[in-house]
Protein backbone atom coordinates (compact mmCIF):
# COMPACT_ATOMS: atom_id res chain seq x y z
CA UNK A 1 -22.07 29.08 -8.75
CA UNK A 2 -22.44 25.21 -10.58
CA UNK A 3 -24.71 23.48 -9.15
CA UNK A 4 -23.81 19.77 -9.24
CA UNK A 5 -26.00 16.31 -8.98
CA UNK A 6 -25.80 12.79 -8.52
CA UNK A 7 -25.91 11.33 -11.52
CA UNK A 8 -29.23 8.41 -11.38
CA UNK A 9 -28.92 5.35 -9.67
CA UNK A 10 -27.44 2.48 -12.28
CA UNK A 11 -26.14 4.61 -14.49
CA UNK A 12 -22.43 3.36 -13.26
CA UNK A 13 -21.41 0.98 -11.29
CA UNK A 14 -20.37 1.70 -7.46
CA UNK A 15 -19.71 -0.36 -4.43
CA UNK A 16 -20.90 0.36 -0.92
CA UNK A 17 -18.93 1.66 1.59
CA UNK A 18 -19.21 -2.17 3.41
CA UNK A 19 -18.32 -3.54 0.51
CA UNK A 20 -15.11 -1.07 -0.29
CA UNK A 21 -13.56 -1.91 3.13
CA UNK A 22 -14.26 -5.54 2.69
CA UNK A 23 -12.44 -5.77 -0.30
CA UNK A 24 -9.43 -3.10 1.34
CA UNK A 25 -9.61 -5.40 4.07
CA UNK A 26 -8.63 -8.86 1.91
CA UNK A 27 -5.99 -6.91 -0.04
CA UNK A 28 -1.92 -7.40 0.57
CA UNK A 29 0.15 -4.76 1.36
CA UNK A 30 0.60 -1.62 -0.66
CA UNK A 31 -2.63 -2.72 -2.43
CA UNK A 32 -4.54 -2.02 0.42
CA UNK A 33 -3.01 1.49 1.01
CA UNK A 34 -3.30 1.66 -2.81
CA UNK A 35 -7.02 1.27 -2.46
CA UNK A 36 -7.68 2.85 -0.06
CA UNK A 37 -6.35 6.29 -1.15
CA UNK A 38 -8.40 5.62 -4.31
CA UNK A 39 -11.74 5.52 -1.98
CA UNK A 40 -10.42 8.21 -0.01
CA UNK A 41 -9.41 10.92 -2.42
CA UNK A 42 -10.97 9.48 -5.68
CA UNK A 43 -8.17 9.45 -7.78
CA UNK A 44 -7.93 7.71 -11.07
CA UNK A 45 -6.21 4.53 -11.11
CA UNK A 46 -3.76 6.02 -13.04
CA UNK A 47 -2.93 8.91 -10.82
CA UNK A 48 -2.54 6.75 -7.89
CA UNK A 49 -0.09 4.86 -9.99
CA UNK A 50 2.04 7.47 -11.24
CA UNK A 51 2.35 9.30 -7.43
CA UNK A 52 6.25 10.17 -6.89
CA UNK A 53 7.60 10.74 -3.48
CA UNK A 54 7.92 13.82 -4.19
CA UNK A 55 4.40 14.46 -4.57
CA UNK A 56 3.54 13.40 -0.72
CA UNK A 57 3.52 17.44 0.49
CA UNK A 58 2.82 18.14 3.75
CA UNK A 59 0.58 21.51 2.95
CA UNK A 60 0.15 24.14 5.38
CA UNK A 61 -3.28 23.01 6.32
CA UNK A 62 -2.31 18.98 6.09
CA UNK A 63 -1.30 16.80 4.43
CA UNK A 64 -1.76 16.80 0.15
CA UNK A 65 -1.13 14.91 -2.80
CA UNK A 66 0.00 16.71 -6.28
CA UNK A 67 -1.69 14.81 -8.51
CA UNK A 68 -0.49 14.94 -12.24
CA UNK A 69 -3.84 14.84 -13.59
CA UNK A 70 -3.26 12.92 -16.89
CA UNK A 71 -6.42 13.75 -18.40
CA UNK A 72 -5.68 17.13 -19.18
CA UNK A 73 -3.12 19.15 -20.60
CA UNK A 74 0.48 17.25 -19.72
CA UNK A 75 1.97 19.15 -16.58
CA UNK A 76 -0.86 19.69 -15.23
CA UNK A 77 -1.31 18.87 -11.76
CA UNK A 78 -4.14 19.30 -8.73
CA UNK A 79 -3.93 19.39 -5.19
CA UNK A 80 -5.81 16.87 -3.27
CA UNK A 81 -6.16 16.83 0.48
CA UNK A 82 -5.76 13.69 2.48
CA UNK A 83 -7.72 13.59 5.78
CA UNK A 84 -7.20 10.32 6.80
CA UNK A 85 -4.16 10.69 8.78
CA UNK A 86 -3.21 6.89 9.23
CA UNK A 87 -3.79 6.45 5.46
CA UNK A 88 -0.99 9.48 4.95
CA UNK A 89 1.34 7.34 7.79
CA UNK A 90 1.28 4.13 5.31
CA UNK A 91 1.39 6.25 2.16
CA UNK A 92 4.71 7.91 3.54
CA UNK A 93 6.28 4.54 4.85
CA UNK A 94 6.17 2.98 1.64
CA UNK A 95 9.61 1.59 0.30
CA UNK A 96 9.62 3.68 -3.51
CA UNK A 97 10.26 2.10 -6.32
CA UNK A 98 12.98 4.77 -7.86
CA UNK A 99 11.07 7.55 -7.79
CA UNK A 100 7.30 5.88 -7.38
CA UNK A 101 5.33 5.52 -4.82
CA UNK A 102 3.43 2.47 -6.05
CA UNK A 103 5.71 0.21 -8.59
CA UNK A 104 2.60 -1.43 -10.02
CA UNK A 105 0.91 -1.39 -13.76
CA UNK A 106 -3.04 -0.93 -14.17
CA UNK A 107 -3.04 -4.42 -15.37
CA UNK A 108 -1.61 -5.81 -11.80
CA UNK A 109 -3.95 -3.24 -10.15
CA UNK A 110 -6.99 -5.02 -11.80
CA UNK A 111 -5.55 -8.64 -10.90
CA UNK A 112 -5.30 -8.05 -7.58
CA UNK A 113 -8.56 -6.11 -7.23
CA UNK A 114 -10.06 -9.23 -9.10
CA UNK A 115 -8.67 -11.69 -6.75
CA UNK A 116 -9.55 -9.64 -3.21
CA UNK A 117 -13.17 -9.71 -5.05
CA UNK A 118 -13.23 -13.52 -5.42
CA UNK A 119 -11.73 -13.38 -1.51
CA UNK A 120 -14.02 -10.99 0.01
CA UNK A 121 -17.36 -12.93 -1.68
CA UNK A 122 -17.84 -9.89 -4.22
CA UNK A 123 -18.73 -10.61 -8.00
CA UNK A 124 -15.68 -9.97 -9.68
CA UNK A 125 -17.65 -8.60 -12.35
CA UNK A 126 -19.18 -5.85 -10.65
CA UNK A 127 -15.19 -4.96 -9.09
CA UNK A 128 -12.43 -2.82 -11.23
CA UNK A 129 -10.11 -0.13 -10.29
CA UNK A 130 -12.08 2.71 -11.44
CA UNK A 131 -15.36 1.80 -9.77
CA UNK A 132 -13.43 3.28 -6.47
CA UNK A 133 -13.95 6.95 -8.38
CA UNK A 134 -17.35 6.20 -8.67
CA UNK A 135 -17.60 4.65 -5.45
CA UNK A 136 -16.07 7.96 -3.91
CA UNK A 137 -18.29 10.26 -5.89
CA UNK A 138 -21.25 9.12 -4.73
CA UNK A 139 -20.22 8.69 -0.84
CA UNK A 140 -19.29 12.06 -0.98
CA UNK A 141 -22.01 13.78 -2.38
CA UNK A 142 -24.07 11.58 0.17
CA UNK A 143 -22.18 13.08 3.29
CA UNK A 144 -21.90 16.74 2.09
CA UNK A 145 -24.66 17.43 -0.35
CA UNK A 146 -24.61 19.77 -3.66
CA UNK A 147 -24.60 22.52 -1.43
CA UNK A 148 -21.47 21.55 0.18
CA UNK A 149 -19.69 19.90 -2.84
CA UNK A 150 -20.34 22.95 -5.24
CA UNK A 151 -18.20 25.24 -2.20
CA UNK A 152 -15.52 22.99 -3.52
């Protein structure tokens, strides 16, 4: 079984779970929900973007996202779980754009990510989209362990 590790301190930058919900907090609506299924589930920017309705499943054992994983092979997709029932609530009440959950660009993602920085007293430079995966990462691995994470 791989055993897995956290990678050292500084070697990427991540936020603090205070400071993730401060910025979630300062952020309009869907960018909040946006967000916050970033921090949640860890998702790439990109995958959070390119969500369909039709990939909101309600699994046997709750709730799921099939997540086109863009970094592999095209069509290839993963299953991740969503535990945070009230985040599944907004995700499912959003108004799609055509077939989209979100109707955003990465570009608009960082502006407004930028701006709830500047808002919520963060440095700006420390704050982009993708620090949320890292942000995740690390939060997890905190609350389960390698032991845990490697069951995975």
């Amino acid at each position: 079984m791989q055993q897995f590790s956290i990678v050292p301190e500084g070697t990427y930058q991540t936020l603090e779970p205070q400071q993730v919900m401060a910025l979630i907090s300062v952020l309009s609506h869907p960018w909040d929900t946006f967000y916050e299924l970033l921090w949640e589930t860890g998702v790439r920017v990109s995958e959070g973007l390119n969500l369909k309705v039709e990939d909101l499943l309600d699994g046997a054992n709750g709730p799921v996202l099939n997540v086109n994983t863009l970094k592999q092979k095209k069509g290839t997709y993963r299953l991740v779980p969503i535990e945070n029932r009230q985040l599944w609530a907004r995700l499912k009440a959003i108004k799609p754009y055509r077939k989209f959950v979100f109707a955003y660009t990465r570009q608009s993602a960082w502006k407004a990510l930028k701006r709830a920085a500047s808002i919520a007293g963060i440095d700006p430079a420390i704050v982009h989209p993708h620090v949320f995966r890292h942000s995740f990462a690390v939060n997890f691995f905190s609350k389960f362990g390698d032991d845990e994470a490697s069951k995975i």
